[in-house]
Protein backbone atom coordinates (compact mmCIF):
# COMPACT_ATOMS: atom_id res chain seq x y z
CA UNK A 1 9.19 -16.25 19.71
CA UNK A 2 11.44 -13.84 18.06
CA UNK A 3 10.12 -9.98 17.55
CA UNK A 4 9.92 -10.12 13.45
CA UNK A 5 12.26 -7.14 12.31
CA UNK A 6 10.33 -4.14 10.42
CA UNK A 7 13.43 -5.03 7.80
CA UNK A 8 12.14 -8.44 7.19
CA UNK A 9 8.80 -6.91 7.01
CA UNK A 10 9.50 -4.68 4.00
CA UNK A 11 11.88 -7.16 2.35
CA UNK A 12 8.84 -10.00 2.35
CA UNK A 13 6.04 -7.50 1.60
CA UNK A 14 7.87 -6.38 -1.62
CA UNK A 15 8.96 -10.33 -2.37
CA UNK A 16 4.87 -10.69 -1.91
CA UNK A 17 3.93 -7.68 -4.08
CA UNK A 18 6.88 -8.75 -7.06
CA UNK A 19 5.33 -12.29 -7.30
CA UNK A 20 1.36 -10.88 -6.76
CA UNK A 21 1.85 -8.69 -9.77
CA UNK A 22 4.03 -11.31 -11.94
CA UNK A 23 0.28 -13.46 -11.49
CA UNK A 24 -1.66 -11.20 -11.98
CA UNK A 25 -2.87 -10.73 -8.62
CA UNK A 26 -2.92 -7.11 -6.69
CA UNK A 27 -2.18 -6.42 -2.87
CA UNK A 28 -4.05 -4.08 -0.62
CA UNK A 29 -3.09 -0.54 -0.89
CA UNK A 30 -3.71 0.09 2.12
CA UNK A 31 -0.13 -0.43 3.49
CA UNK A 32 -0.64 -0.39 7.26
CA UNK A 33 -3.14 -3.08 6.74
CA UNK A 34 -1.11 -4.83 4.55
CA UNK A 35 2.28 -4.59 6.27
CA UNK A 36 0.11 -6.02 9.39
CA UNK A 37 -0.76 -9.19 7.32
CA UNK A 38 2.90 -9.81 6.30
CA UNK A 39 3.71 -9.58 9.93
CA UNK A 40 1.47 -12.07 10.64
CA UNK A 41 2.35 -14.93 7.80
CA UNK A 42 5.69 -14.25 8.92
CA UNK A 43 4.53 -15.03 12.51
CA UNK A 44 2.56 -17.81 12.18
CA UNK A 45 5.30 -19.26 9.59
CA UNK A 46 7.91 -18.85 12.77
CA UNK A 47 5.28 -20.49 15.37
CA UNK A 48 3.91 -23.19 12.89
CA UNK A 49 6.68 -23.70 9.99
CA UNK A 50 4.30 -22.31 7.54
CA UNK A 51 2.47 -19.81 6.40
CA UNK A 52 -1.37 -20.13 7.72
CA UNK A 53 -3.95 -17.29 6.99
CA UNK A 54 -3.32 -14.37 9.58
CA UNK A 55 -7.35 -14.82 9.81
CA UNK A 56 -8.33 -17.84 10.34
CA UNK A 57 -7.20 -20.60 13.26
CA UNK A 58 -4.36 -22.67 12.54
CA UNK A 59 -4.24 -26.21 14.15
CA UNK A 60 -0.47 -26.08 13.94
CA UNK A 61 -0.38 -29.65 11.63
CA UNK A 62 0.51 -28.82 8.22
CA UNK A 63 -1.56 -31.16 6.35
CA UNK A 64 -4.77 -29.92 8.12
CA UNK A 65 -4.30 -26.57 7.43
CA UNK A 66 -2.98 -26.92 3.70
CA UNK A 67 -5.88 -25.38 2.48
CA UNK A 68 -5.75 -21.95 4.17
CA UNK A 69 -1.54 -21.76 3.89
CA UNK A 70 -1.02 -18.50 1.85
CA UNK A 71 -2.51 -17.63 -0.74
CA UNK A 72 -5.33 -20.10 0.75
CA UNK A 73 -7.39 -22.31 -1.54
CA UNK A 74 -10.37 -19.58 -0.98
CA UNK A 75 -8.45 -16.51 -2.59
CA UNK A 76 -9.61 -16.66 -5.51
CA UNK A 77 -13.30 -17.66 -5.84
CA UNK A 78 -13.10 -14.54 -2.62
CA UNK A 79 -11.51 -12.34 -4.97
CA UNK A 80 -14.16 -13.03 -7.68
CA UNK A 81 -17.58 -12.57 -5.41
CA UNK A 82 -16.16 -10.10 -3.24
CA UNK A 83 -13.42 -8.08 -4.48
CA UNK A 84 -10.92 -9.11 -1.99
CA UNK A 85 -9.76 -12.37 0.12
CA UNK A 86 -10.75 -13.28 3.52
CA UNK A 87 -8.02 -11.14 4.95
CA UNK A 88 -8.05 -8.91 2.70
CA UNK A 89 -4.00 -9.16 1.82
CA UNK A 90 -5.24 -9.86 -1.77
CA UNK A 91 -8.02 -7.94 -4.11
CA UNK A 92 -9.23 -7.51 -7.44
CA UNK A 93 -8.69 -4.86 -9.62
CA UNK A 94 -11.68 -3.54 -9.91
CA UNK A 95 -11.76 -3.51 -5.39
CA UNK A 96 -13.74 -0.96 -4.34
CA UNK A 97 -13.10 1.05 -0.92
CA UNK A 98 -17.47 -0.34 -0.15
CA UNK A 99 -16.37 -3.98 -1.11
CA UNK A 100 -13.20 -3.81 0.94
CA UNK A 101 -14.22 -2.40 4.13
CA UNK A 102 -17.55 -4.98 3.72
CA UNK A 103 -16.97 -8.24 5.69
CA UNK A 104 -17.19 -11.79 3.81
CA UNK A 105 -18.36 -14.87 4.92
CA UNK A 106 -15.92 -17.67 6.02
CA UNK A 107 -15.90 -20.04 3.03
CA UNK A 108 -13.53 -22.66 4.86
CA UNK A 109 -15.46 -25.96 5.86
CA UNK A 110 -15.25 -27.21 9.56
CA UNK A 111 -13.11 -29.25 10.08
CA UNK A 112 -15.55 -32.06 10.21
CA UNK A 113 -16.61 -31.29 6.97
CA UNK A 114 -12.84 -31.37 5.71
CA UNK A 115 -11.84 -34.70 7.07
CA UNK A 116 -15.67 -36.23 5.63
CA UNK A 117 -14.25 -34.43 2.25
CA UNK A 118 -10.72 -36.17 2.88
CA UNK A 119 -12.40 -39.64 3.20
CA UNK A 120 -14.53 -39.16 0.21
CA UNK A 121 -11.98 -38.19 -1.90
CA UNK A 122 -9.75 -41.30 -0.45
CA UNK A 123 -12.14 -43.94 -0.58
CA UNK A 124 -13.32 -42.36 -4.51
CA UNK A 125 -10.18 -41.50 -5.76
CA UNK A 126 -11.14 -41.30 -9.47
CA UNK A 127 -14.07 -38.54 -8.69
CA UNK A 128 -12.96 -34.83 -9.06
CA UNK A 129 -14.35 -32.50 -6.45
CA UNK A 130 -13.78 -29.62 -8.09
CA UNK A 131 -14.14 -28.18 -11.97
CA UNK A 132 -11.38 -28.54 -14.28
CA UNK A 133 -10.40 -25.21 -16.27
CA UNK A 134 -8.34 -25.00 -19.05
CA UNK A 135 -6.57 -21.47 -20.51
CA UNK A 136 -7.67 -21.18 -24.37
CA UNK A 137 -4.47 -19.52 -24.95
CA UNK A 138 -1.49 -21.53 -23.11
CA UNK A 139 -3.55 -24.76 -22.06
CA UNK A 140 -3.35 -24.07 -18.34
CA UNK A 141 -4.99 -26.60 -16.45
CA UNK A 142 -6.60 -25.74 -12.72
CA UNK A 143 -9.38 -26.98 -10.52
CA UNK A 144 -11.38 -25.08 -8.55
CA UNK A 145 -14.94 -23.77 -8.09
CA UNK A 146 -13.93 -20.66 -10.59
CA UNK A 147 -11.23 -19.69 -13.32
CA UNK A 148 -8.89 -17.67 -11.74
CA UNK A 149 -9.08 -13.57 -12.88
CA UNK A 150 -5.68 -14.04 -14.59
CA UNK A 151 -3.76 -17.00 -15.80
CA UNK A 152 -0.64 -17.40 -13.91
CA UNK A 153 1.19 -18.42 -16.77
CA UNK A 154 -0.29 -16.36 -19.76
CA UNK A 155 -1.75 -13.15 -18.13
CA UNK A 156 -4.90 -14.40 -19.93
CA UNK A 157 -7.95 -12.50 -18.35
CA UNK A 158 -10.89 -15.39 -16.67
CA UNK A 159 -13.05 -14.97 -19.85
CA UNK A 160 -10.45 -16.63 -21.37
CA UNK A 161 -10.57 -20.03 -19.65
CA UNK A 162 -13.08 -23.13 -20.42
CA UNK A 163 -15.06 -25.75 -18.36
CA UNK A 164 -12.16 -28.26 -19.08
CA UNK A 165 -13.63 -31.46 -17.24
């Protein structure tokens, strides 16, 4: 494996922070940190062909891991009861140095409980496993456990969205 250049580094950390800010979504200020993180998608998008969370185990087969490719499915109900992701490559506003520097429980499933998930959801198609929220001002539809803190589309703020379905 190839020595990632501190070059591609910056360039992909300020591609990261551009589109993070055009969501609504913040990156760590702490820069070290962060710049470490980039490293590692970068690295782990090299070894696997895709960019797995620099925290968590990667099995190396996209479709198991789809869930925690960056930003992982858990960023944003992380963001909402902690103040930060997993890794810690994405917070909240209102991120506090205490809430940053506190760890967070793993909210990923085994992988068990994934592939029992995967055959529910197969063999019950029509069943959502998730909430459906919907943006009162563009319409923006997403499911997950949690509206996210901004609409990607709209910049509306999370008190803006509805229980949809």
């Amino acid at each position: 494996m190839n020595e990632i250049s501190p070059e591609k580094i910056q360039k992909y950390y300020h591609q990261l922070l551009t589109e993070a800010e055009k969501a609504g979504y913040h990156l760590n200020s702490d820069l070290d940190l962060t710049l470490e993180l980039v490293k590692s998608l970068l690295t782990n998008e090299e070894r696997y062909g895709y960019q797995s969370c620099p925290c968590r185990w990667a099995s190396g087969l996209k479709e198991e891991d789809r869930d925690i490719v960056c930003p992982c499915d858990y960023r944003d109900q992380d963001l909402a009861e902690y103040g930060r992701c997993y890794c810690a490559l994405y917070v909240s506003a209102k991120a506090t140095k205490e809430n940053l520097s506190q760890p967070i429980p793993e909210r990923r499933p085994s992988k068990e409980e994934r592939k029992k998930k995967a055959e529910k959801e197969i063999s019950h198609p029509s069943s959502l496993s998730l909430p459906v929220w919907r943006c009162q001002v563009c319409g923006y539809l997403c499911a997950r456990q949690e509206p996210p803190e901004v609409c990607p589309i709209c910049k509306a703020t999370k008190d803006r969205f509805e229980r949809f379905y």
